[in-house]
C-alpha atoms as a PDB file:
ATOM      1  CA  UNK A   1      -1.633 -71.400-137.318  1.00  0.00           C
ATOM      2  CA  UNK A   2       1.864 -71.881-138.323  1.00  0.00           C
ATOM      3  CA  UNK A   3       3.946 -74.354-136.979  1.00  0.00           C
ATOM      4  CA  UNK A   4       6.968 -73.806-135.711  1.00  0.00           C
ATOM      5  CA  UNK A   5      10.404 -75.989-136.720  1.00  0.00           C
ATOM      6  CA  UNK A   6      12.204 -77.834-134.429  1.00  0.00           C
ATOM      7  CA  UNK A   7      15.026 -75.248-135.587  1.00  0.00           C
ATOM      8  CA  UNK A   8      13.433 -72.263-134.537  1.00  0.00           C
ATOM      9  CA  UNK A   9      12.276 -74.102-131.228  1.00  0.00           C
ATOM     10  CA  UNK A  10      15.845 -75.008-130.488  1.00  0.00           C
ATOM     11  CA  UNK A  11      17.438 -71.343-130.888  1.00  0.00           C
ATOM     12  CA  UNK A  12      15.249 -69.726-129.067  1.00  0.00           C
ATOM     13  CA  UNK A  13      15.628 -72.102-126.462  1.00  0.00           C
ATOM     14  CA  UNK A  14      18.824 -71.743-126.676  1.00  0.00           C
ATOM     15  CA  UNK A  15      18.811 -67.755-126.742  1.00  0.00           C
ATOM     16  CA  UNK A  16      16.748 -68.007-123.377  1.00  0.00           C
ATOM     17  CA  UNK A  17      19.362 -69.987-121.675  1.00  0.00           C
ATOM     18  CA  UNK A  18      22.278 -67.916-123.048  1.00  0.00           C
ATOM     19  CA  UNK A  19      20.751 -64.288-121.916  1.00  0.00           C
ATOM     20  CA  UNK A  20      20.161 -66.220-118.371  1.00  0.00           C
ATOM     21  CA  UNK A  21      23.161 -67.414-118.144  1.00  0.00           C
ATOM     22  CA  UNK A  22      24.790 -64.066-118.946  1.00  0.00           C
ATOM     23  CA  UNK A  23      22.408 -61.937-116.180  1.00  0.00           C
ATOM     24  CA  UNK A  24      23.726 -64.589-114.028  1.00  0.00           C
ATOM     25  CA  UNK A  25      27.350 -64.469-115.046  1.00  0.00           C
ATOM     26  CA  UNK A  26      27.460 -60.487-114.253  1.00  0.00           C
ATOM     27  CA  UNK A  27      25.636 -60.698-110.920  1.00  0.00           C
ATOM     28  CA  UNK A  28      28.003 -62.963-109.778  1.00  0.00           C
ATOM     29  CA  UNK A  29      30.721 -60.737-110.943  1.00  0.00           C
ATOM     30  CA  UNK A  30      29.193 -57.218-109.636  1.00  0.00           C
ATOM     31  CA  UNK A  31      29.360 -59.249-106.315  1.00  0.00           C
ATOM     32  CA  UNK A  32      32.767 -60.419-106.797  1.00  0.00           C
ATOM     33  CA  UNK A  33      33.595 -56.967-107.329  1.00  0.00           C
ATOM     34  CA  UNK A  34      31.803 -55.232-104.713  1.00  0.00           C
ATOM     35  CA  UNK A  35      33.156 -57.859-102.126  1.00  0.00           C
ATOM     36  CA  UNK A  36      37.105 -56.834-103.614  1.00  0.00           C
ATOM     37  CA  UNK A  37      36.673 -53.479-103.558  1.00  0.00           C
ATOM     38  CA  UNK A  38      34.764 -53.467 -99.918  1.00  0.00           C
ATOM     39  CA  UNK A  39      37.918 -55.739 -98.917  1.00  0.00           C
ATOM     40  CA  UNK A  40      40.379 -53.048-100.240  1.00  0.00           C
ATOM     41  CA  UNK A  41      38.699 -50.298 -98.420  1.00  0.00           C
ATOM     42  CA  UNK A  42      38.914 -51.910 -95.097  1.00  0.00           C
ATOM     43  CA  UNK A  43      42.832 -53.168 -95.134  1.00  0.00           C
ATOM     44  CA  UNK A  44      43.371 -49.040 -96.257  1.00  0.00           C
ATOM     45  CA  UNK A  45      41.820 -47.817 -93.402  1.00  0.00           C
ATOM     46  CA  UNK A  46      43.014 -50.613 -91.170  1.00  0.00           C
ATOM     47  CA  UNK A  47      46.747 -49.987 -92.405  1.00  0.00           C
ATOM     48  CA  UNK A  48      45.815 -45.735 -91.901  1.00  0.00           C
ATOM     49  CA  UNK A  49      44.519 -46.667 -88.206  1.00  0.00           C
ATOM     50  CA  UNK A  50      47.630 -48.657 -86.857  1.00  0.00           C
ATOM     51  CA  UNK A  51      50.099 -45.722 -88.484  1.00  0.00           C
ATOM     52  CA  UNK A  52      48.211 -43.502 -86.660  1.00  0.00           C
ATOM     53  CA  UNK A  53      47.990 -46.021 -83.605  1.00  0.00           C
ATOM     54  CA  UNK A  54      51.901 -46.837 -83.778  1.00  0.00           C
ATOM     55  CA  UNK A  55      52.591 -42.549 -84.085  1.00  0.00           C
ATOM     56  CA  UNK A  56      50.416 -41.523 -81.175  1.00  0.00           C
ATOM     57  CA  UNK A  57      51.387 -44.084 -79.044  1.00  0.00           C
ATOM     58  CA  UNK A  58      55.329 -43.269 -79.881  1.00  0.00           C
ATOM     59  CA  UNK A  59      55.217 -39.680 -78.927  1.00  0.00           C
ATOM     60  CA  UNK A  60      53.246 -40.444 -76.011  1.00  0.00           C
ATOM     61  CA  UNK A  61      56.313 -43.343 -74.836  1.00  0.00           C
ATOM     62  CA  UNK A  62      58.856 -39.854 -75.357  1.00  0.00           C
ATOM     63  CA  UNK A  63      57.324 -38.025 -72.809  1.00  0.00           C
ATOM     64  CA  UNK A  64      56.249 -34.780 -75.273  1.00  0.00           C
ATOM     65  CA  UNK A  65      52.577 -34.886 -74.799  1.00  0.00           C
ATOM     66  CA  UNK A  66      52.970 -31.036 -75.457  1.00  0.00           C
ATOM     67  CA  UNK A  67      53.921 -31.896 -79.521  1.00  0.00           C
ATOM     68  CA  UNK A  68      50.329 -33.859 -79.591  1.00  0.00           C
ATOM     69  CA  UNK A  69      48.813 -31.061 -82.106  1.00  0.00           C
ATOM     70  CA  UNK A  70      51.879 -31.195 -84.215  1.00  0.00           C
ATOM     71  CA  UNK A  71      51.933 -35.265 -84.220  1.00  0.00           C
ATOM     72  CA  UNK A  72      48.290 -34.805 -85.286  1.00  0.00           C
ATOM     73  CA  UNK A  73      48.663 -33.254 -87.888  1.00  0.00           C
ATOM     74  CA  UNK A  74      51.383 -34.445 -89.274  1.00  0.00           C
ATOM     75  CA  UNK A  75      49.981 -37.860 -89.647  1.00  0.00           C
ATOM     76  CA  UNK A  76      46.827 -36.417 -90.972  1.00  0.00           C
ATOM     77  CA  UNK A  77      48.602 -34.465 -93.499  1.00  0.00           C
ATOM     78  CA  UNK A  78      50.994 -37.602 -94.738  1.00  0.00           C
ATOM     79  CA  UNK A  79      48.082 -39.930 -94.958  1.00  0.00           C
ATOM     80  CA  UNK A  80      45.228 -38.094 -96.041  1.00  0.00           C
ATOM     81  CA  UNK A  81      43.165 -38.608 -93.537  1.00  0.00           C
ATOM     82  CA  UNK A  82      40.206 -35.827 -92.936  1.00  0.00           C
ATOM     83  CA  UNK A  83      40.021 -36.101 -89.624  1.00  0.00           C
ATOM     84  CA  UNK A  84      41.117 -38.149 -86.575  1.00  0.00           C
ATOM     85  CA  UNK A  85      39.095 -39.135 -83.439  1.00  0.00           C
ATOM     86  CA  UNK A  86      40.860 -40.532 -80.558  1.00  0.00           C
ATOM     87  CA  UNK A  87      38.831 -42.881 -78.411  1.00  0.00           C
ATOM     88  CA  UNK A  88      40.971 -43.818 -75.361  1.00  0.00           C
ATOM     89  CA  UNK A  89      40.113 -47.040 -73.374  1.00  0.00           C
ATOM     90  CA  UNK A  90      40.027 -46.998 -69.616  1.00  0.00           C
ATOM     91  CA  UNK A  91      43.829 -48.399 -68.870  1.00  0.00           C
ATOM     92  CA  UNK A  92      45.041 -45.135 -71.501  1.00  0.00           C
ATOM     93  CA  UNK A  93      43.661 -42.820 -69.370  1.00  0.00           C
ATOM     94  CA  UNK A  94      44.900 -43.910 -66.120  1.00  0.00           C
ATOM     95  CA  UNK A  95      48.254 -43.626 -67.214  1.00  0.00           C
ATOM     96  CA  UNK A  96      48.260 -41.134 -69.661  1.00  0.00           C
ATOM     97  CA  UNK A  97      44.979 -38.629 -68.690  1.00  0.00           C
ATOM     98  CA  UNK A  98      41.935 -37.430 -70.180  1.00  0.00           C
ATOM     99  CA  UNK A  99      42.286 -36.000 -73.523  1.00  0.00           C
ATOM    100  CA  UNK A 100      40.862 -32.811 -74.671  1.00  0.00           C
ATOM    101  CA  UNK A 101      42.355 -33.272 -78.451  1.00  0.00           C
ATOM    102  CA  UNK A 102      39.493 -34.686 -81.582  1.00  0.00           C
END
């Protein structure tokens, strides 16, 4: 049996620790990544919900409930948004009514 150098011994050590290094070095940045772009995502739709938030509850302040359809859509259309549920709490329904708009 041949014997290896302390040469060869040493690089491929030191191969070993450089591929581990680098798995480790791209998991950490897939997460970094993933975390960014999951962060992005959720101030868009957070910015998208109070737009929505600060145009519904404007026409509802005028008094022309009967424009709701046309409000509706004209946010959805601006802002790209596919559709739009309206979940009203308790205190919004006692002053403005049940809703029969999704």
């Amino acid at each position: 049996m041949k014997k290896k150098s302390i040469k060869n011994i040493t690089l491929t050590r030191l191969i070993q620790v450089f591929l581990l290094s680098m798995l480790v070095i791209i998991a950490i940045i897939t997460l970094s990544y993933r975390s960014f772009f999951q962060f992005v995502v959720e101030n868009k739709v957070i910015s998208i919900a109070e737009i929505i938030q600060a145009g519904l509850t404007s026409h509802m302040k005028a008094g022309i409930m009967e424009k709701r359809a046309y409000f509706l859509e004209e946010i959805s259309s601006v802002h790209d948004v596919g559709s739009i549920e309206i979940i009203r709490g308790d205190a919004v329904i006692q002053e403005y009514g049940e809703s029969n708009f999704n």
